[in-house]
PDB file of N, CA and C in Angstrom:
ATOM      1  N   UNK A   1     -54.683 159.957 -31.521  1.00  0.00           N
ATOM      2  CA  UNK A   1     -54.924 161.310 -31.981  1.00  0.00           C
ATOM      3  C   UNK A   1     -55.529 161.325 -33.390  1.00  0.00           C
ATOM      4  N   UNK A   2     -55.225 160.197 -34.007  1.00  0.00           N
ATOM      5  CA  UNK A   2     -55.559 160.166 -35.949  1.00  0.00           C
ATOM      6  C   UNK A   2     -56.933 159.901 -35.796  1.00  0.00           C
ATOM      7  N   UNK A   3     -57.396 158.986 -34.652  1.00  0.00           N
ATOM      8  CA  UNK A   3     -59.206 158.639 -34.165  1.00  0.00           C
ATOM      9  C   UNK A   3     -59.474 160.187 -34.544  1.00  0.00           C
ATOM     10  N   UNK A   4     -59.180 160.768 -33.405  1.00  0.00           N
ATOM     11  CA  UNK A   4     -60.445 161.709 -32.811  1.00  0.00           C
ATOM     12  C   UNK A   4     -60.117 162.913 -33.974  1.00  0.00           C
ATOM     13  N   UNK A   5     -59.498 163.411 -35.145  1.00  0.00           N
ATOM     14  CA  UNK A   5     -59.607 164.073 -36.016  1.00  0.00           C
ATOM     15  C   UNK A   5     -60.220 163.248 -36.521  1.00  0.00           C
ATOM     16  N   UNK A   6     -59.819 162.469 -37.357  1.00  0.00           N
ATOM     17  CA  UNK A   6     -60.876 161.645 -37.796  1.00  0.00           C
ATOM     18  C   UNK A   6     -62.182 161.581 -37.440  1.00  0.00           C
ATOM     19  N   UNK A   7     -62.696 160.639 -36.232  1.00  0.00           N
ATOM     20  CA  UNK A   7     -64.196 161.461 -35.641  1.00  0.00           C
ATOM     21  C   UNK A   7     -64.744 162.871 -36.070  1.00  0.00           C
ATOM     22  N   UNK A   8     -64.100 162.934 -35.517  1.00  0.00           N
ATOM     23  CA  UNK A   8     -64.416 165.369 -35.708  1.00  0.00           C
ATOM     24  C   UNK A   8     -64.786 165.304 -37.156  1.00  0.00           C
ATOM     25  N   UNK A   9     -63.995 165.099 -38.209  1.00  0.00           N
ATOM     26  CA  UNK A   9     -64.168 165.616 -39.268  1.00  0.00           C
ATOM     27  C   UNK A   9     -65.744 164.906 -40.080  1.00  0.00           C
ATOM     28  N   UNK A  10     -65.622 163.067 -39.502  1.00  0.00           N
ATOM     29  CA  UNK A  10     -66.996 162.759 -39.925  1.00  0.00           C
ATOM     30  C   UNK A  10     -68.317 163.156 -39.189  1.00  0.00           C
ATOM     31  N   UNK A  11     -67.976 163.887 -38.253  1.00  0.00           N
ATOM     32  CA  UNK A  11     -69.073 164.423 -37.706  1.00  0.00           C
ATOM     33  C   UNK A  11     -68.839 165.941 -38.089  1.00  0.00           C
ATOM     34  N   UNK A  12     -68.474 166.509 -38.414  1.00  0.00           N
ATOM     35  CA  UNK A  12     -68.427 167.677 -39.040  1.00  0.00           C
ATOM     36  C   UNK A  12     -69.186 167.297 -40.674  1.00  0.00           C
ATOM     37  N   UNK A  13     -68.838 166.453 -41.041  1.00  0.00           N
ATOM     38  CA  UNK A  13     -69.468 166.239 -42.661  1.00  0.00           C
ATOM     39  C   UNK A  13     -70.807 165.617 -42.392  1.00  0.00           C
ATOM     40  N   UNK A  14     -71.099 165.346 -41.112  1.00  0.00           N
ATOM     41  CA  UNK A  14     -72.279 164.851 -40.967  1.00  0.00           C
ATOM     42  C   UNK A  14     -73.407 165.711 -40.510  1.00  0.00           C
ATOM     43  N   UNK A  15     -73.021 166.884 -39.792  1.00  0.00           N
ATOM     44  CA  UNK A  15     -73.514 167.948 -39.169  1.00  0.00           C
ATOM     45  C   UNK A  15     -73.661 168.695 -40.558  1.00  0.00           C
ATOM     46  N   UNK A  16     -72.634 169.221 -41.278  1.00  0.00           N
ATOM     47  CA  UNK A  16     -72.827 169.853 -42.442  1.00  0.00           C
ATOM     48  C   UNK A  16     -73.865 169.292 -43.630  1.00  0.00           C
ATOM     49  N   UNK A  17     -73.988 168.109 -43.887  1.00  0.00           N
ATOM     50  CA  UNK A  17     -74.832 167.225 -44.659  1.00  0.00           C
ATOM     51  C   UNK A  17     -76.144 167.643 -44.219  1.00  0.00           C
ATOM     52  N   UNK A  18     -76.571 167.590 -43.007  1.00  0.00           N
ATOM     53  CA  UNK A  18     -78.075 167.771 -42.145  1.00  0.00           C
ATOM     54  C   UNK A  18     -77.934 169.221 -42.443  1.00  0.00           C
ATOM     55  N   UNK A  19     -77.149 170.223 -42.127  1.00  0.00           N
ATOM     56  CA  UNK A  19     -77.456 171.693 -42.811  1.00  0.00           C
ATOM     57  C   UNK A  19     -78.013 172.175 -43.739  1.00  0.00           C
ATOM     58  N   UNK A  20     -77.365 171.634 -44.997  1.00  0.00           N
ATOM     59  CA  UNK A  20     -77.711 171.510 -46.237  1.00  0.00           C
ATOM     60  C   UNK A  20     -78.894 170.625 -47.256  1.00  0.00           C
ATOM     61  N   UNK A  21     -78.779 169.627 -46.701  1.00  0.00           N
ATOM     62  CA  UNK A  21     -79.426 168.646 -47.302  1.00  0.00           C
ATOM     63  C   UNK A  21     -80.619 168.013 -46.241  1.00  0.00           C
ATOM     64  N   UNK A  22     -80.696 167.791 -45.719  1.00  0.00           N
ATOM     65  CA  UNK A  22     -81.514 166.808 -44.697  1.00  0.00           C
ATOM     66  C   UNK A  22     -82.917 167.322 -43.973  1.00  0.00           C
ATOM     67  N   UNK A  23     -82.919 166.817 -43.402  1.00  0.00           N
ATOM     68  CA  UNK A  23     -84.612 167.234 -42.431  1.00  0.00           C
ATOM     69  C   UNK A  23     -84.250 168.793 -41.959  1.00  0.00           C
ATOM     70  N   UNK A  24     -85.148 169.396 -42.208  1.00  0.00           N
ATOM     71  CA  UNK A  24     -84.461 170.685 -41.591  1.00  0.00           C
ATOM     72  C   UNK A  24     -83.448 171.353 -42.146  1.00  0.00           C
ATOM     73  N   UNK A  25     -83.118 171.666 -43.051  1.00  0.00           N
ATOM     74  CA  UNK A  25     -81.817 171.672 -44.057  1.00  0.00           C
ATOM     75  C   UNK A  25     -82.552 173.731 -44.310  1.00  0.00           C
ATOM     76  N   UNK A  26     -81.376 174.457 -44.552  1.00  0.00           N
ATOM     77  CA  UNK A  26     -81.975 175.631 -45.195  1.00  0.00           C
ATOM     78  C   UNK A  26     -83.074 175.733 -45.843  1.00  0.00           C
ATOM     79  N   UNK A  27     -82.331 174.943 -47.540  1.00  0.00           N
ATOM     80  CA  UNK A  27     -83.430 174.879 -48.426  1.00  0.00           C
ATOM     81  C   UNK A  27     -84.977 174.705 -47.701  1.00  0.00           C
ATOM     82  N   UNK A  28     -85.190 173.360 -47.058  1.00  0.00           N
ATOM     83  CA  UNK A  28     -86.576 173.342 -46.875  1.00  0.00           C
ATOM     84  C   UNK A  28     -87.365 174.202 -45.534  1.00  0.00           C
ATOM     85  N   UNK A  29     -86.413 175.485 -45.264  1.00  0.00           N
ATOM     86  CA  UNK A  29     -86.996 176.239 -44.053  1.00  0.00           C
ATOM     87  C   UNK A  29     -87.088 177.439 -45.074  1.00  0.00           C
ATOM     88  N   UNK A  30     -86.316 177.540 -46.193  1.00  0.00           N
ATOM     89  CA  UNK A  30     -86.838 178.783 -47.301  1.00  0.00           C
ATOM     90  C   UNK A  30     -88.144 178.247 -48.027  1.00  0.00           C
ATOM     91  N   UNK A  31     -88.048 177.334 -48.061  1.00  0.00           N
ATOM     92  CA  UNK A  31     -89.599 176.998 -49.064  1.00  0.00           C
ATOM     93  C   UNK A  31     -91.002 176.978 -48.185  1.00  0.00           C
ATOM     94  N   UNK A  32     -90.326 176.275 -46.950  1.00  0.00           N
ATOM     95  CA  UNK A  32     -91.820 176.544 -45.655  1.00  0.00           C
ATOM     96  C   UNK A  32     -92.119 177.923 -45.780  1.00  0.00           C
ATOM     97  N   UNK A  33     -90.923 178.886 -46.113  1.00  0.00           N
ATOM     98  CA  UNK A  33     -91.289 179.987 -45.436  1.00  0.00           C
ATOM     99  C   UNK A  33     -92.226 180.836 -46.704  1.00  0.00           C
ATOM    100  N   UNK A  34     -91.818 180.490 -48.131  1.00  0.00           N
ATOM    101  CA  UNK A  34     -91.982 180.681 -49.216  1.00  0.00           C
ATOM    102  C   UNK A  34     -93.723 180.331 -49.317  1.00  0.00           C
ATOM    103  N   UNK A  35     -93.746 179.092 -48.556  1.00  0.00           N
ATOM    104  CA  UNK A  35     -95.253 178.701 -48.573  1.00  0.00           C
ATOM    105  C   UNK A  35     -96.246 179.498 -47.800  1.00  0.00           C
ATOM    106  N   UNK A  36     -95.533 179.805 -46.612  1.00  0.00           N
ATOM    107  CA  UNK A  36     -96.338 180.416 -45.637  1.00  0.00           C
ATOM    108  C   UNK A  36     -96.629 181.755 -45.875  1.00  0.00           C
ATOM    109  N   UNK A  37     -96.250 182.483 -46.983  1.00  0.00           N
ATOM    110  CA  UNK A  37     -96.662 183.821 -47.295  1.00  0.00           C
ATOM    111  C   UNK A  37     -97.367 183.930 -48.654  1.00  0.00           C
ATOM    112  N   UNK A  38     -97.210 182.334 -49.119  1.00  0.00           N
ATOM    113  CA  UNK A  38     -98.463 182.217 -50.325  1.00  0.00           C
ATOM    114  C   UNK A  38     -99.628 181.995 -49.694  1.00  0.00           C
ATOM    115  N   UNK A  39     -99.740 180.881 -48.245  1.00  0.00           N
ATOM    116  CA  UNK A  39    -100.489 181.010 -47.804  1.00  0.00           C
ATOM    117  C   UNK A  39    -101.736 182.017 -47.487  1.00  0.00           C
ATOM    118  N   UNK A  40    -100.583 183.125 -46.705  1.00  0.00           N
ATOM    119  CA  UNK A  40    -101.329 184.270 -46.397  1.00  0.00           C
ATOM    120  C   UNK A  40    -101.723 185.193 -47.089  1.00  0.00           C
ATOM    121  N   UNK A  41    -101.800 185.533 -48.404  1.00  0.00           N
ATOM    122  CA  UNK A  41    -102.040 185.683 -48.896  1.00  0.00           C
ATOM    123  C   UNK A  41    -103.070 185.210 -49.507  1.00  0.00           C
ATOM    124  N   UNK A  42    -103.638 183.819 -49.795  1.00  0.00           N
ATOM    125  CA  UNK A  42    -104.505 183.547 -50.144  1.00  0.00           C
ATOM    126  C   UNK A  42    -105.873 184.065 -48.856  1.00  0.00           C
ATOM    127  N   UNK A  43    -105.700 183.530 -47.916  1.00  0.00           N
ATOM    128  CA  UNK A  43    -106.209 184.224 -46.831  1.00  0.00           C
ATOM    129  C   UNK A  43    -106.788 185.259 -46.428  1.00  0.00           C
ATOM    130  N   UNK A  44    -105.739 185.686 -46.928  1.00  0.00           N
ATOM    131  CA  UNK A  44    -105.882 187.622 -47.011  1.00  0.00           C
ATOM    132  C   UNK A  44    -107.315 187.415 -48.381  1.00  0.00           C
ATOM    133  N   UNK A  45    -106.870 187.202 -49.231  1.00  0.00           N
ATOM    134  CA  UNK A  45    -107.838 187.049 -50.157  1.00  0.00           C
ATOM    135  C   UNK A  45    -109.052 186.570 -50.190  1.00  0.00           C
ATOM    136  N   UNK A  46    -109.486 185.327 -49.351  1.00  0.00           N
ATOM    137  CA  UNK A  46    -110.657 184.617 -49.111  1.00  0.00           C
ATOM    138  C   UNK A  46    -111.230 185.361 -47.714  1.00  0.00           C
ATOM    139  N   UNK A  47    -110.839 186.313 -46.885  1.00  0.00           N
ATOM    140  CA  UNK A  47    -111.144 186.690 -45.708  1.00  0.00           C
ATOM    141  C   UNK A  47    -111.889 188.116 -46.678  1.00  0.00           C
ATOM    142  N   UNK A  48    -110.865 188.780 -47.346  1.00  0.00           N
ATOM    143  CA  UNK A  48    -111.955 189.887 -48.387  1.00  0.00           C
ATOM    144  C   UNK A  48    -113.421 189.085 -48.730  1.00  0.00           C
ATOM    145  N   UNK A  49    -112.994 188.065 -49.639  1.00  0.00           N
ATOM    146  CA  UNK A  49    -113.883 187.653 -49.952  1.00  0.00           C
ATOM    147  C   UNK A  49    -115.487 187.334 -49.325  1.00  0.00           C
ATOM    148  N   UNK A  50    -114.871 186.835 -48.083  1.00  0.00           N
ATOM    149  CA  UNK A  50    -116.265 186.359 -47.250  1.00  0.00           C
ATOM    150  C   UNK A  50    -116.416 187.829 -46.473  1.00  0.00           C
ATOM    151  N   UNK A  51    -115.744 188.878 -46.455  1.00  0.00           N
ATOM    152  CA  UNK A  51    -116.578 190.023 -45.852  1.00  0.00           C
ATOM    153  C   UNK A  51    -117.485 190.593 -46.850  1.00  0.00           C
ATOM    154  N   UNK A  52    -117.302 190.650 -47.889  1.00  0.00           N
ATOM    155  CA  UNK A  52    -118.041 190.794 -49.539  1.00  0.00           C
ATOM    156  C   UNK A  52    -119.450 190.020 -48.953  1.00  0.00           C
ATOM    157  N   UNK A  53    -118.746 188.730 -49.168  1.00  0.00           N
ATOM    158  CA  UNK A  53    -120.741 188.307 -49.073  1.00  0.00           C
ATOM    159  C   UNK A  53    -121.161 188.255 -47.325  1.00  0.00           C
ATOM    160  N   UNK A  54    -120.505 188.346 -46.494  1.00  0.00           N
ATOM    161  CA  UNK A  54    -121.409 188.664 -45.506  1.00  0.00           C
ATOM    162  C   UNK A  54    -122.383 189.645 -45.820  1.00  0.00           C
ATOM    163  N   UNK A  55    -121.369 190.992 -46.191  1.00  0.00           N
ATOM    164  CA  UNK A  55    -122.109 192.209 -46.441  1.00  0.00           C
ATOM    165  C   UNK A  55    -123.236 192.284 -47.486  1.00  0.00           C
ATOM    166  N   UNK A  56    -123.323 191.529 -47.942  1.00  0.00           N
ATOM    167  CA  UNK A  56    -124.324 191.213 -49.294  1.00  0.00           C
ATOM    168  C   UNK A  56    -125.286 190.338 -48.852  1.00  0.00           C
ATOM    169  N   UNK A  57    -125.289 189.459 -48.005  1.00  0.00           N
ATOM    170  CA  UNK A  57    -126.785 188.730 -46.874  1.00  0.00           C
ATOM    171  C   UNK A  57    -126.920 189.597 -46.134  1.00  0.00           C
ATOM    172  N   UNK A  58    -125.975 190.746 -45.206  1.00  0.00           N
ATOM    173  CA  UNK A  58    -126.771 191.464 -44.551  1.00  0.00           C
ATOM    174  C   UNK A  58    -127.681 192.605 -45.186  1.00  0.00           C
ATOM    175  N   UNK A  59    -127.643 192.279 -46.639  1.00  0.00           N
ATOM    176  CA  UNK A  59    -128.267 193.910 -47.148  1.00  0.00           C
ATOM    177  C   UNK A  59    -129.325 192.675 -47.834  1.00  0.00           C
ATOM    178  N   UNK A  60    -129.187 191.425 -48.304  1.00  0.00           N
ATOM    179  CA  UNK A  60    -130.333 190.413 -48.555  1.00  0.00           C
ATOM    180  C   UNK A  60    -131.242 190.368 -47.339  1.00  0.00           C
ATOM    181  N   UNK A  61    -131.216 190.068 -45.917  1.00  0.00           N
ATOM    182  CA  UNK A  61    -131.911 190.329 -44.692  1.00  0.00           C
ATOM    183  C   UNK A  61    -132.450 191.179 -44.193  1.00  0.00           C
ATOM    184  N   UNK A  62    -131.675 192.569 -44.461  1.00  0.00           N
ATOM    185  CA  UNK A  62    -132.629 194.029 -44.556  1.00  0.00           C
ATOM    186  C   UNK A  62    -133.542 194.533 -45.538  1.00  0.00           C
ATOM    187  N   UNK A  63    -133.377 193.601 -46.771  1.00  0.00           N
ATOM    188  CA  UNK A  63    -134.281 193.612 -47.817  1.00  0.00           C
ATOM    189  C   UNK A  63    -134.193 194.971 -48.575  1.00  0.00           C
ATOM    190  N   UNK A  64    -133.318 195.708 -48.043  1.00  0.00           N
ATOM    191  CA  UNK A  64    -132.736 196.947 -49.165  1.00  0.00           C
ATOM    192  C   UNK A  64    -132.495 196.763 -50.644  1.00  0.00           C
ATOM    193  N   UNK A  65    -131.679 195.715 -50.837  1.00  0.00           N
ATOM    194  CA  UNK A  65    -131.211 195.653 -52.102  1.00  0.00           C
ATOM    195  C   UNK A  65    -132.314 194.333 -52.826  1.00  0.00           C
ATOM    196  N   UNK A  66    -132.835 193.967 -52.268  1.00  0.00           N
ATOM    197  CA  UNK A  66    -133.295 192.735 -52.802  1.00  0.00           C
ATOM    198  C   UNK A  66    -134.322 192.981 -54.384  1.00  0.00           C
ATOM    199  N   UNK A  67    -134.684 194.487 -54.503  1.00  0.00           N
ATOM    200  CA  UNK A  67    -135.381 194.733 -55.778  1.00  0.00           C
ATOM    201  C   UNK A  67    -134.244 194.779 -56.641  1.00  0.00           C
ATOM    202  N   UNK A  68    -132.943 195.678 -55.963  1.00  0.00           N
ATOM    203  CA  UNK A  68    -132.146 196.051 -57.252  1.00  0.00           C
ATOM    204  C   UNK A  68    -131.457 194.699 -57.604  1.00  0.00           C
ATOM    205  N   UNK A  69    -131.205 193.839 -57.019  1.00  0.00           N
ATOM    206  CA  UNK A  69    -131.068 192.239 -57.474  1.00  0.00           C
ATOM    207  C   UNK A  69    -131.561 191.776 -58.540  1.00  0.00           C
ATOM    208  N   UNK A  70    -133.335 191.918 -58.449  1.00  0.00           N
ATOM    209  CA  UNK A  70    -133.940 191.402 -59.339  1.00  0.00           C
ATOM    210  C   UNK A  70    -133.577 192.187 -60.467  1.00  0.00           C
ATOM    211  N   UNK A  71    -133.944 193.714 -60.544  1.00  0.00           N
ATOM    212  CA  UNK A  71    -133.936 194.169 -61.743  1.00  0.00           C
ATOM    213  C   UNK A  71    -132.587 193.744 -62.238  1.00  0.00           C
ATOM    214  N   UNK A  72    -131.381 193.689 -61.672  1.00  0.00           N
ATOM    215  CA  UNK A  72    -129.810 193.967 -62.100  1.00  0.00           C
ATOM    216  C   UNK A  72    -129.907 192.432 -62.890  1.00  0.00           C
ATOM    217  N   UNK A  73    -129.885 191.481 -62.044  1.00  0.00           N
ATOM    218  CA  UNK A  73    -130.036 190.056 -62.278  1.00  0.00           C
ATOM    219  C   UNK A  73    -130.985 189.244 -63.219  1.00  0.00           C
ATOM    220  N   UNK A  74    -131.946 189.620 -62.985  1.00  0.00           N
ATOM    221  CA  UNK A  74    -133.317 188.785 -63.627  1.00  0.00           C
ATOM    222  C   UNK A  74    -134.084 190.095 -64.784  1.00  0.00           C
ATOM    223  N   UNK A  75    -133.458 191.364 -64.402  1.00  0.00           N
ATOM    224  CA  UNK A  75    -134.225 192.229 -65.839  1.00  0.00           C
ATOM    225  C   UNK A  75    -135.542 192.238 -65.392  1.00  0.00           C
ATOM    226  N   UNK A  76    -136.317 192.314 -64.063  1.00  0.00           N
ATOM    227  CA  UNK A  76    -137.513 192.660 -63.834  1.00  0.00           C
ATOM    228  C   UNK A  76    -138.007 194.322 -63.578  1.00  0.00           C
ATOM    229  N   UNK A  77    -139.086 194.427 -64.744  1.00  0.00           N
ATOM    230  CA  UNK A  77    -139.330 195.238 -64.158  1.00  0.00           C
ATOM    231  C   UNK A  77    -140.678 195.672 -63.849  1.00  0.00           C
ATOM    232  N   UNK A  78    -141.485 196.728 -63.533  1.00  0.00           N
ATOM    233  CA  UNK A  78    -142.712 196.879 -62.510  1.00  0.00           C
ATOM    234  C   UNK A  78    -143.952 197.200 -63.767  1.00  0.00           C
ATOM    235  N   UNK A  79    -144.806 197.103 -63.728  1.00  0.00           N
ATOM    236  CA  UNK A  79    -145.708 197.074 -64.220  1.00  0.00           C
ATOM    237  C   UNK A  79    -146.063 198.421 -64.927  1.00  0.00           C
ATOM    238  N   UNK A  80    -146.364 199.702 -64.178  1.00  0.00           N
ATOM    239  CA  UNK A  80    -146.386 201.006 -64.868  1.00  0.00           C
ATOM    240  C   UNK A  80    -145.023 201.427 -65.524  1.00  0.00           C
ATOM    241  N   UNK A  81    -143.955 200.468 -65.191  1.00  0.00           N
ATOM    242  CA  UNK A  81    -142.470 201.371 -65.779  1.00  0.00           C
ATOM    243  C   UNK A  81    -142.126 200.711 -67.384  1.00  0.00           C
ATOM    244  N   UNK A  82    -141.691 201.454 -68.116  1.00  0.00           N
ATOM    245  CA  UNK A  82    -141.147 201.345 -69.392  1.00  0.00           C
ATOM    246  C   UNK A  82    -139.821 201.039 -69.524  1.00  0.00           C
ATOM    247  N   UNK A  83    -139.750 199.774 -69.991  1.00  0.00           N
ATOM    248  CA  UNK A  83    -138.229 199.677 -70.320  1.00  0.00           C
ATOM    249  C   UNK A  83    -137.362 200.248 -71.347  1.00  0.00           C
ATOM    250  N   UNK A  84    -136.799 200.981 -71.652  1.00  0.00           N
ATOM    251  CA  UNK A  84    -135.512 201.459 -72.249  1.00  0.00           C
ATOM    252  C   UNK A  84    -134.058 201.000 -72.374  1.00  0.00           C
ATOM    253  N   UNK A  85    -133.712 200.803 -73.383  1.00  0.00           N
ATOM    254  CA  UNK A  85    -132.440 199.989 -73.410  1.00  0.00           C
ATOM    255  C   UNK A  85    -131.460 201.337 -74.269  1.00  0.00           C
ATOM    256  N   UNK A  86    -130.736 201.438 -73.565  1.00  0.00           N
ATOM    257  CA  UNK A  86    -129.526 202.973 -74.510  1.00  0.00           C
ATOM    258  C   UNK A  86    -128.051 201.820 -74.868  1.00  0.00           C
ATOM    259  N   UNK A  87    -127.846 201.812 -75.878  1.00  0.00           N
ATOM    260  CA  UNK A  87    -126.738 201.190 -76.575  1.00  0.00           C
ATOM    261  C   UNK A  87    -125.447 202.169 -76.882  1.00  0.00           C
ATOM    262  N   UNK A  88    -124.535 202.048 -76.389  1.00  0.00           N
ATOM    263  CA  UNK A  88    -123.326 202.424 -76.475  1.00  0.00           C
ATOM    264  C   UNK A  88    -123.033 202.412 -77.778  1.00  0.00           C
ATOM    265  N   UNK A  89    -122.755 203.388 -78.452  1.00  0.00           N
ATOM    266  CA  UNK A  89    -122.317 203.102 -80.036  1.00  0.00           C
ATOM    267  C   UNK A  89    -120.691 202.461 -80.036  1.00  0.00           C
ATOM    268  N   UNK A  90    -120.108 203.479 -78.961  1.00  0.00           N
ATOM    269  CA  UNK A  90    -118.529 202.719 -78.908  1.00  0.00           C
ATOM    270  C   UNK A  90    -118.565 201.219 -78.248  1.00  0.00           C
ATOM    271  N   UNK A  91    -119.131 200.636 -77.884  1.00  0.00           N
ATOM    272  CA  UNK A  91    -119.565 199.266 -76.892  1.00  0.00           C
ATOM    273  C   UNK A  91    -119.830 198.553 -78.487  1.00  0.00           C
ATOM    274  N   UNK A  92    -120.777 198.930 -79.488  1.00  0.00           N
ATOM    275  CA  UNK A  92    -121.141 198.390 -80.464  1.00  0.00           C
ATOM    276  C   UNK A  92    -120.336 198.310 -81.508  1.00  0.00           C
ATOM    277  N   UNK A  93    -119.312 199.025 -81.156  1.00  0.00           N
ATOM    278  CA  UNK A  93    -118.450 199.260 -82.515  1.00  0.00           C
ATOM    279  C   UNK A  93    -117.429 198.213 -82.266  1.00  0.00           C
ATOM    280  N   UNK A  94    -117.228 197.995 -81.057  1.00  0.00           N
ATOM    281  CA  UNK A  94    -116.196 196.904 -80.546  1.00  0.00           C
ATOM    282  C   UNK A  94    -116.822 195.532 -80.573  1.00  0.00           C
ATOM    283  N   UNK A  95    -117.921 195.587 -80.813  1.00  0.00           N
ATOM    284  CA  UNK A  95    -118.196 193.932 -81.162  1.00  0.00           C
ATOM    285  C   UNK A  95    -118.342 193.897 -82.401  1.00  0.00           C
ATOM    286  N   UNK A  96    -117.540 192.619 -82.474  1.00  0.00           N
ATOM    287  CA  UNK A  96    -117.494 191.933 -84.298  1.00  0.00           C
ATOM    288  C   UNK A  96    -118.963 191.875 -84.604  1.00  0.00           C
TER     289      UNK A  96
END
């Protein structure tokens, strides 16, 4: 009878050990889980992201935006047009 309590109890401390501590243990099913919603999140974030520039080659391919590119980007502008530059006095006052 002193065996099999005995038994029981080291398999009870052994079962409890693997709960806590071991392969599969709480802790490392809170941190999988901890990961898996940083994950998605990033996801979430890079899936915005690439609908952004899809939408930005499909308006490069329709050739809609492709002037306001240049001007926005490269400062081009057309031959009869006059450039004008308007300076923010509060924009200017904030730079050293």
């Amino acid at each position: 009878m002193k065996w099999v309590v005995l038994l029981l109890i080291v398999l009870l401390g052994f079962l409890q050990y693997r709960l806590w501590v071991g392969e599969g243990s709480l802790a490392q099913i809170a941190e999988l889980k901890h990961d898996i919603q940083k994950q998605q999140l990033e996801n979430a974030h890079l899936r915005a992201r690439n609908q952004a520039l899809a939408a930005e080659i499909e308006a490069l391919k329709n050739g809609s935006s492709i002037e306001d590119r240049a001007r926005r980007d490269m400062g081009m502008i057309r031959k009869d047009e006059t450039f004008v530059l308007i300076v923010d006095e509060q924009e200017k006052a904030k730079k050293p």
